[in-house]
Structures are given as structure tokens and as C-alpha cells.
PDB file of N, CA and C in Angstrom:
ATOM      1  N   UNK A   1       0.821  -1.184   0.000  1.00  0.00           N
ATOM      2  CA  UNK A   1       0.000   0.000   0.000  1.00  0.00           C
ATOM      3  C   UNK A   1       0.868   1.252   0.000  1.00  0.00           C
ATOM      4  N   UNK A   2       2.092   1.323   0.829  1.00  0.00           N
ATOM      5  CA  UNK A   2       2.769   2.142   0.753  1.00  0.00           C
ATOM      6  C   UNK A   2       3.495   2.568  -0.373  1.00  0.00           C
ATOM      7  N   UNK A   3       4.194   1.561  -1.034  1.00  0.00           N
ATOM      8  CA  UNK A   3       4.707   1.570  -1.922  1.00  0.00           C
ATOM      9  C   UNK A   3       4.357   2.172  -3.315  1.00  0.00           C
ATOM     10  N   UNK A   4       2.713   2.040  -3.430  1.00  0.00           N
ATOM     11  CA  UNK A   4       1.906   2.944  -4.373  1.00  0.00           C
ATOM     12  C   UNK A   4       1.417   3.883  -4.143  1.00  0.00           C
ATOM     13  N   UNK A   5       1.717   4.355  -3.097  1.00  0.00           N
ATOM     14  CA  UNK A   5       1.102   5.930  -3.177  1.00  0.00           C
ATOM     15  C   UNK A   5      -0.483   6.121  -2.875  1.00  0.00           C
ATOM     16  N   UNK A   6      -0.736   7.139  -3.175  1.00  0.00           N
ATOM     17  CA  UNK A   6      -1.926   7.884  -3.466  1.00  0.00           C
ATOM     18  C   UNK A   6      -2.700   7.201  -4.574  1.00  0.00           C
ATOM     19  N   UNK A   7      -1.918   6.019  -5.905  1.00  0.00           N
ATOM     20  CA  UNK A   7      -2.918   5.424  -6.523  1.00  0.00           C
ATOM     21  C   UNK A   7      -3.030   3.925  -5.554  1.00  0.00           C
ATOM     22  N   UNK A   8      -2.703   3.721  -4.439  1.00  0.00           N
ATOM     23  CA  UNK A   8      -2.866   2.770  -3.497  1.00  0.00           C
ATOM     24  C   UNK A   8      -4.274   2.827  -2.723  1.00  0.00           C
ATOM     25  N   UNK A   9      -4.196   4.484  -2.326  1.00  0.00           N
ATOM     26  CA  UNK A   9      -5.318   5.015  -1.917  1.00  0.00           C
ATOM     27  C   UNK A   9      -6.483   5.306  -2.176  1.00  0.00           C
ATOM     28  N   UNK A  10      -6.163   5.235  -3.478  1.00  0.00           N
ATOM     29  CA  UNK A  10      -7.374   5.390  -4.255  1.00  0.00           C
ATOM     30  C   UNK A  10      -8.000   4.559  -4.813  1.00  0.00           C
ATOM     31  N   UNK A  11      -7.117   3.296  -4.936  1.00  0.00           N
ATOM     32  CA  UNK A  11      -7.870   1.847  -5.013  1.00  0.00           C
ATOM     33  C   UNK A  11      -8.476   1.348  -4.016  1.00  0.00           C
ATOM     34  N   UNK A  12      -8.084   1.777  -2.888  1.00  0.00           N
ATOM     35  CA  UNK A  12      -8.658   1.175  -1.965  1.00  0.00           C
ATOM     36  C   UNK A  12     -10.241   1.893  -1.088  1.00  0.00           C
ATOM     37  N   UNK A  13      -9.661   3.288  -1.484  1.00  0.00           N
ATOM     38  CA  UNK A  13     -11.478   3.810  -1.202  1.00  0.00           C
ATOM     39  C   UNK A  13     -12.439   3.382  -2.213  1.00  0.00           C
ATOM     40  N   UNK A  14     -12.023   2.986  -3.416  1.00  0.00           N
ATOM     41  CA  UNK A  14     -12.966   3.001  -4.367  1.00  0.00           C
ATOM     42  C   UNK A  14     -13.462   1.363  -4.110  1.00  0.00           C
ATOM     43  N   UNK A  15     -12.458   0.265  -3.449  1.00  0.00           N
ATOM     44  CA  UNK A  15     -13.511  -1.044  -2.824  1.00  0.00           C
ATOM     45  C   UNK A  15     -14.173  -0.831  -1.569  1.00  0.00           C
ATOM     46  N   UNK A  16     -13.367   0.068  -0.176  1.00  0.00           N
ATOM     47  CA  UNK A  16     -14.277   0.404   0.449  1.00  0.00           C
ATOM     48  C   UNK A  16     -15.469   1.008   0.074  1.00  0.00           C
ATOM     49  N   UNK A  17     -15.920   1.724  -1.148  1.00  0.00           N
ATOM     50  CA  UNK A  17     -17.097   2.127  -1.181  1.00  0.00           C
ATOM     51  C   UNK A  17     -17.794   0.691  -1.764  1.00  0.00           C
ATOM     52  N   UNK A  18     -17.234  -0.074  -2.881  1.00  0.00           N
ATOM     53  CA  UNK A  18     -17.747  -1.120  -3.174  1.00  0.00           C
ATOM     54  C   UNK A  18     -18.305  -1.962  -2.171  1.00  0.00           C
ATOM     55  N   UNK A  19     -17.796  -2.431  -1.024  1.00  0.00           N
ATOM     56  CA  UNK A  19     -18.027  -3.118   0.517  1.00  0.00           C
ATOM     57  C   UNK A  19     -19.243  -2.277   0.742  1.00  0.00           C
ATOM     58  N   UNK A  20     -19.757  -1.637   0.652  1.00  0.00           N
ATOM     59  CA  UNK A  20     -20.492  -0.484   1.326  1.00  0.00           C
ATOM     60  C   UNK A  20     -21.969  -0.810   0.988  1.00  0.00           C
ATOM     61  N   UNK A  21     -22.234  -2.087   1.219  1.00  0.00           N
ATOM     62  CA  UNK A  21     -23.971  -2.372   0.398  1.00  0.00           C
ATOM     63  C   UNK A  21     -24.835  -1.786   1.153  1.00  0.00           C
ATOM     64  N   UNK A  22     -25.001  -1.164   2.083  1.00  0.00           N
ATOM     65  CA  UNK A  22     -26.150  -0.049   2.492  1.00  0.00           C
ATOM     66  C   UNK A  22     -25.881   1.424   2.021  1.00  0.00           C
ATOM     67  N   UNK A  23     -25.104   1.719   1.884  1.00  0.00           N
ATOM     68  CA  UNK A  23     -24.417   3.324   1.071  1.00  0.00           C
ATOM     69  C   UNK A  23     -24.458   4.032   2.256  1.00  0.00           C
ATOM     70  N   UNK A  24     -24.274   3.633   3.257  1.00  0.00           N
ATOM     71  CA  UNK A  24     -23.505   4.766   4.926  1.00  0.00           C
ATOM     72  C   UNK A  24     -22.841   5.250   4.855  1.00  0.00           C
ATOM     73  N   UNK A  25     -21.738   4.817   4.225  1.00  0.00           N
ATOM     74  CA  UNK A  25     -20.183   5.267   3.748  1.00  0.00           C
ATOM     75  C   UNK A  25     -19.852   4.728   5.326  1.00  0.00           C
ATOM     76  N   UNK A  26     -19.839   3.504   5.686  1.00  0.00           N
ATOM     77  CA  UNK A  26     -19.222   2.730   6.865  1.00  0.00           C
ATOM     78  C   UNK A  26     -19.199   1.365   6.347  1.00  0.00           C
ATOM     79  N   UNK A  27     -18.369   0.152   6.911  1.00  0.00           N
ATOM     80  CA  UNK A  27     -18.632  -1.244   6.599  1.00  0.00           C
ATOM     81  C   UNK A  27     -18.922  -1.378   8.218  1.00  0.00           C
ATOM     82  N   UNK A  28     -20.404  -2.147   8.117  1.00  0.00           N
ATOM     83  CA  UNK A  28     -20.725  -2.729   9.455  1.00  0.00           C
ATOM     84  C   UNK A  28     -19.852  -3.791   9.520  1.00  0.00           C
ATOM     85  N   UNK A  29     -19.963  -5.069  10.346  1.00  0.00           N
ATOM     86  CA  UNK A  29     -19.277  -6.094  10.565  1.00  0.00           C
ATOM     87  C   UNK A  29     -19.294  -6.611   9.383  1.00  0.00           C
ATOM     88  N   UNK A  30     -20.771  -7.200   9.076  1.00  0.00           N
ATOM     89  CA  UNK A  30     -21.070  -8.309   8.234  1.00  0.00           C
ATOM     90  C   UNK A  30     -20.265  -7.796   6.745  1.00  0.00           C
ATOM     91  N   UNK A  31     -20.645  -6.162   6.410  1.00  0.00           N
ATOM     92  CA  UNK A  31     -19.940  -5.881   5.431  1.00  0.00           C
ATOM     93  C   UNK A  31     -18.446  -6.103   5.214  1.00  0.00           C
ATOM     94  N   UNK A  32     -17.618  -5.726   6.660  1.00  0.00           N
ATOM     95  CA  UNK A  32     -16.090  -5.955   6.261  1.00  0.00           C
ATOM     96  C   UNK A  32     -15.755  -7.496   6.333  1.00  0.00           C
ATOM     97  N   UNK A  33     -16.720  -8.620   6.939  1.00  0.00           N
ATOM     98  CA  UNK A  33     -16.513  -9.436   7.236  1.00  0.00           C
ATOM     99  C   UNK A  33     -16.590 -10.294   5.181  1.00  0.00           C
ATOM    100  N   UNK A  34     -17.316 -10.107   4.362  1.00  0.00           N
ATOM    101  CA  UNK A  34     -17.563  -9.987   3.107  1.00  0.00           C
ATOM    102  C   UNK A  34     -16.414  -9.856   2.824  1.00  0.00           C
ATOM    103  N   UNK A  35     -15.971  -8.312   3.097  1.00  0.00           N
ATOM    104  CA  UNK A  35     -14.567  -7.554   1.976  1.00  0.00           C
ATOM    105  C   UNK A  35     -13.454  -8.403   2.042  1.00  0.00           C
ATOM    106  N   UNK A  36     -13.199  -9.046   3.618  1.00  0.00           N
ATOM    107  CA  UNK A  36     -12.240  -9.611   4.285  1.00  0.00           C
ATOM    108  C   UNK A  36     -12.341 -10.684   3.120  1.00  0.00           C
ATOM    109  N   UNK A  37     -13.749 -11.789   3.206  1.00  0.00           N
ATOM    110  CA  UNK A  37     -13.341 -13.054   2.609  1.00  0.00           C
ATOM    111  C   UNK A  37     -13.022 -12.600   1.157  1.00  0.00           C
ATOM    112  N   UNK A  38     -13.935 -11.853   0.536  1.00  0.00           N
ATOM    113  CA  UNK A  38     -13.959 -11.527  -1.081  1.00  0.00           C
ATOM    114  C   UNK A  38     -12.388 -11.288  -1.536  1.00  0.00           C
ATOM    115  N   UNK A  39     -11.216 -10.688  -0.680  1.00  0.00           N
ATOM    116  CA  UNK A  39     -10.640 -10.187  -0.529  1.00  0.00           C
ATOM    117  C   UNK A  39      -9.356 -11.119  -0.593  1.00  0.00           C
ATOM    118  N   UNK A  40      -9.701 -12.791  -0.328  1.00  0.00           N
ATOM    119  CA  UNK A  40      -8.978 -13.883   0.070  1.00  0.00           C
ATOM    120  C   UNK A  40      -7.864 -13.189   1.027  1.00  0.00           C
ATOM    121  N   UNK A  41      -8.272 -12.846   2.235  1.00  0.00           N
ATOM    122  CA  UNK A  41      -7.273 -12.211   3.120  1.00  0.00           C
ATOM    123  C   UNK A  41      -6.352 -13.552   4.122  1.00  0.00           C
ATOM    124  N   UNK A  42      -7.337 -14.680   4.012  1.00  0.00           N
ATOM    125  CA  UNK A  42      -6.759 -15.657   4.431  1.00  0.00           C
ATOM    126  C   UNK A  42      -7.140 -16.198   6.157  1.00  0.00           C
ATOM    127  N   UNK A  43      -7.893 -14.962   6.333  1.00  0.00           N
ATOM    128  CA  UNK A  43      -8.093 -14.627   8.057  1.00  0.00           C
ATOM    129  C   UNK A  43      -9.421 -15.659   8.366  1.00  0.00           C
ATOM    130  N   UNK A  44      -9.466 -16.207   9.356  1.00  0.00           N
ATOM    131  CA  UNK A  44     -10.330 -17.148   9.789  1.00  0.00           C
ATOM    132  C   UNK A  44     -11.417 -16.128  10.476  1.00  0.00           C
ATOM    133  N   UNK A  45     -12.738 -16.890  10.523  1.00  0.00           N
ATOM    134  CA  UNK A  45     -14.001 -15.318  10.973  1.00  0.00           C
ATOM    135  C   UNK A  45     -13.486 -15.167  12.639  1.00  0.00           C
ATOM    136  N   UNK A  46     -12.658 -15.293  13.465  1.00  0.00           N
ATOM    137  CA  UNK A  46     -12.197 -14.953  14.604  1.00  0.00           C
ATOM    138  C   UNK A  46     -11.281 -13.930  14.247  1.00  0.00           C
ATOM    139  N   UNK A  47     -10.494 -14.111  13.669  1.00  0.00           N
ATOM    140  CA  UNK A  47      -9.537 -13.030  12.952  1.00  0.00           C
ATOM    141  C   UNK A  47     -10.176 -11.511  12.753  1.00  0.00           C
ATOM    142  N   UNK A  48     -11.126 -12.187  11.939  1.00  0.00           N
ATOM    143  CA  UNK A  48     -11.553 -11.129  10.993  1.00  0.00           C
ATOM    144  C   UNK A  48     -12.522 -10.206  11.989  1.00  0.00           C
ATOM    145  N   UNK A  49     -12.798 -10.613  12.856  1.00  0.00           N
ATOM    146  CA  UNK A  49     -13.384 -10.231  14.207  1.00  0.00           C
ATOM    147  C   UNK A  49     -12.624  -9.173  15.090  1.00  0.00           C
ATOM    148  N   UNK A  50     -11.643  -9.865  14.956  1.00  0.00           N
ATOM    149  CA  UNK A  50     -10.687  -9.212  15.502  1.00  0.00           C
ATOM    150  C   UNK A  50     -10.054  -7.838  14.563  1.00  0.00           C
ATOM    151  N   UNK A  51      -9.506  -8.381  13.800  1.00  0.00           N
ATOM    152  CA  UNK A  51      -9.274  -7.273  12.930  1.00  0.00           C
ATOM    153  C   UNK A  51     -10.128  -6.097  12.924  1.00  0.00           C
ATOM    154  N   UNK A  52     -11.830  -6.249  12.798  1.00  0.00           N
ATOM    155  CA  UNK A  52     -12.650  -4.946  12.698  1.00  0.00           C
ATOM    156  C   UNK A  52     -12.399  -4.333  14.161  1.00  0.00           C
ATOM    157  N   UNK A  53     -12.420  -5.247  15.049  1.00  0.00           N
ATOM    158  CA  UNK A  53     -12.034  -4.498  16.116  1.00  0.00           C
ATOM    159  C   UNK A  53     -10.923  -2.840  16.054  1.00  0.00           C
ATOM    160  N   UNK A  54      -9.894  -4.002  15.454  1.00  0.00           N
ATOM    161  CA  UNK A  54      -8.561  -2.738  15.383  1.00  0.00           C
ATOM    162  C   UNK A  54      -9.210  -1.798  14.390  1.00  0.00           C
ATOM    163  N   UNK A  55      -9.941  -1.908  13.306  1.00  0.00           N
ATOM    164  CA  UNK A  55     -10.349  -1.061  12.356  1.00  0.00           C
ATOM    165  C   UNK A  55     -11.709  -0.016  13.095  1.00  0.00           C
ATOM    166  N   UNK A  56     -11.932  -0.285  13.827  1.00  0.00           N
ATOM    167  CA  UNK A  56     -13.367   0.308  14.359  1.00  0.00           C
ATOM    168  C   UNK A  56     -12.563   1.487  15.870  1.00  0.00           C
ATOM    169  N   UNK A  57     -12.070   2.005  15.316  1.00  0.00           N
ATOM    170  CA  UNK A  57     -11.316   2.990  16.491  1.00  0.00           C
ATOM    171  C   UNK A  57     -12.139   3.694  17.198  1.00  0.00           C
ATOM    172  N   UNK A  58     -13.242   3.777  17.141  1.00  0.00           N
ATOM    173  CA  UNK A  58     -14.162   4.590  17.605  1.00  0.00           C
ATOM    174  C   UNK A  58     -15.165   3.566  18.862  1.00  0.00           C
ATOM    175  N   UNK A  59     -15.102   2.557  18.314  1.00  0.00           N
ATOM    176  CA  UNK A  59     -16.146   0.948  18.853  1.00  0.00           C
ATOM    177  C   UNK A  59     -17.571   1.114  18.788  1.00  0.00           C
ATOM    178  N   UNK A  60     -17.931   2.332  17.650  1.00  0.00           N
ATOM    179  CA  UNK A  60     -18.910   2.586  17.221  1.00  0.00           C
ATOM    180  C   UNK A  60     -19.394   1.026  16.815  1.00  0.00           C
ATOM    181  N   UNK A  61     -18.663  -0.325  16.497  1.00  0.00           N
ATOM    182  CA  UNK A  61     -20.190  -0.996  15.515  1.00  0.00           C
ATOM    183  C   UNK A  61     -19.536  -0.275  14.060  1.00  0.00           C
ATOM    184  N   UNK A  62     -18.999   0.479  13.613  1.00  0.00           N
ATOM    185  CA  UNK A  62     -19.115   0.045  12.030  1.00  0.00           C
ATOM    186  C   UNK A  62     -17.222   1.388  11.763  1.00  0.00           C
ATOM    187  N   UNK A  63     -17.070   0.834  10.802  1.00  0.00           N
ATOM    188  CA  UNK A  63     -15.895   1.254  10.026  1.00  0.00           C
ATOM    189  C   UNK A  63     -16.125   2.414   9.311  1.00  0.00           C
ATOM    190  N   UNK A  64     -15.682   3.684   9.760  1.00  0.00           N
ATOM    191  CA  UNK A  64     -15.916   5.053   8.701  1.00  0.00           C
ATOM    192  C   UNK A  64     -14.533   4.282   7.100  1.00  0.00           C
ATOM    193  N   UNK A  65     -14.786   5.373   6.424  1.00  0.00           N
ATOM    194  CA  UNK A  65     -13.604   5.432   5.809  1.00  0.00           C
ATOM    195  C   UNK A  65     -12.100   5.858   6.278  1.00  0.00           C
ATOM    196  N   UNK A  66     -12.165   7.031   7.199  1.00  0.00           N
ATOM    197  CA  UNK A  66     -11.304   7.425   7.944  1.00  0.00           C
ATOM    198  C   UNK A  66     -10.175   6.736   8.863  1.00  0.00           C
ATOM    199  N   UNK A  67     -11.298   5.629   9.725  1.00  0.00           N
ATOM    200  CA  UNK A  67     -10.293   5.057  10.519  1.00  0.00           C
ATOM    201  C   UNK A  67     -10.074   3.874   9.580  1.00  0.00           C
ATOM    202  N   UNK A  68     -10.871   3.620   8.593  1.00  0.00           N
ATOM    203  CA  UNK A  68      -9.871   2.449   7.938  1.00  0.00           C
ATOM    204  C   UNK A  68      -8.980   3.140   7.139  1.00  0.00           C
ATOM    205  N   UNK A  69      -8.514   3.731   6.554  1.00  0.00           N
ATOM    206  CA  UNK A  69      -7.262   4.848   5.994  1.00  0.00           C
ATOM    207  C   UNK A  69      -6.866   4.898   7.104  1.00  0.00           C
ATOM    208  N   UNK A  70      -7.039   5.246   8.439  1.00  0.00           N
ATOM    209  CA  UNK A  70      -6.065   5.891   9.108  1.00  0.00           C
ATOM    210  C   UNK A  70      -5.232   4.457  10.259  1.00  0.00           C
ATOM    211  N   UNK A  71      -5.772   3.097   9.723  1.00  0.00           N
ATOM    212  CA  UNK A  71      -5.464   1.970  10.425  1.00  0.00           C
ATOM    213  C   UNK A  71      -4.394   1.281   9.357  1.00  0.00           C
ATOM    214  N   UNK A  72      -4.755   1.451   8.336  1.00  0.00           N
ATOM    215  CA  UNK A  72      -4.107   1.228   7.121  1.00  0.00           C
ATOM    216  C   UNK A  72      -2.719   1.750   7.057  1.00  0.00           C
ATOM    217  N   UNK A  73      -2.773   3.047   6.834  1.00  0.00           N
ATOM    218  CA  UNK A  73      -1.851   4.469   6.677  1.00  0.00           C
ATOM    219  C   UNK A  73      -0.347   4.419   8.012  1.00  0.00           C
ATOM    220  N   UNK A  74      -1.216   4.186   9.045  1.00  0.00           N
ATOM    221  CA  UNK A  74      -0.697   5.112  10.239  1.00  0.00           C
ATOM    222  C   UNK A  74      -0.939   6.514  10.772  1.00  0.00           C
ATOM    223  N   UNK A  75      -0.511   6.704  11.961  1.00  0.00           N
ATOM    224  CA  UNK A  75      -0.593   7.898  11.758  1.00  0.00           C
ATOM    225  C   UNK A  75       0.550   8.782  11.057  1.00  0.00           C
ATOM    226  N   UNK A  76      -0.050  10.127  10.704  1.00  0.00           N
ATOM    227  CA  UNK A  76       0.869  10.806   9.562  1.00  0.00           C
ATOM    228  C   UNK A  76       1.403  11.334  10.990  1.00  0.00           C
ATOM    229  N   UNK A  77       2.741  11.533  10.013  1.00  0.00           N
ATOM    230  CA  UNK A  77       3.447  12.776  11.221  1.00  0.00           C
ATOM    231  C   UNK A  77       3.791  13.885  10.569  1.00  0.00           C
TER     232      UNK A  77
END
């Protein structure tokens, strides 16, 4: 992801919006839990459980775009 840049970034909002089958502009569970398998990430559904966890920075229940860019990314300095 790093390695490509900004067209890294931009591939990747454009499947997060794809993931996005209610149009919230969030992935609930079930949605990232989808992206995860569609995705062949390899992660078992405990994983992938886990994972939204780390992606859900807020523990709102669902994934903005933001904190997944910003879980992705790091923080900028």
C-alpha cells in the first residue's frame, strides 16, 4: 500500500465504497466481514473479528472510511 502511493489510496477507497452495500459510507461487521473473505485475506471469521475491532477505532459498531485509511496508513506525522 505504501509503496503505491496515493494510486494505493485510491484503489482502496474506491472497494471500500464497493463493501459499502447499504451506502452509509461505513462497513458494518457483516460488510467488512464480506470484503475480508472476497478479498482472500486468508483470516479465519475470529480473525476477521478481531481485525474490525482494530479497524473500528471509535467501537462505534461500524468502520468510517477514515479510521480504515487511518489503520491502514498510520498515523501521519
Amino acid at each position: 500500500m505504501k509503496s503505491r502511493g496515493a494510486t494505493g489510496i485510491m484503489g482502496m477507497g474506491r472497494k471500500f465504497r464497493i463493501y459499502d452495500d447499504n451506502g452509509d459510507k461505513t462497513l458494518n461487521q457483516e460488510e467488512f466481514h464480506k470484503a475480508m473473505t472476497e478479498l482472500r485475506m486468508g483470516l479465519s471469521p475470529e480473525e476477521i473479528h478481531t481485525a474490525f475491532g482494530v479497524f473500528d477505532r471509535d467501537g462505534n459498531g461500524s468502520v468510517d472510511y477514515n479510521e480504515f485509511l487511518r489503520t491502514i496508513r498510520g498515523e501521519m506525522n
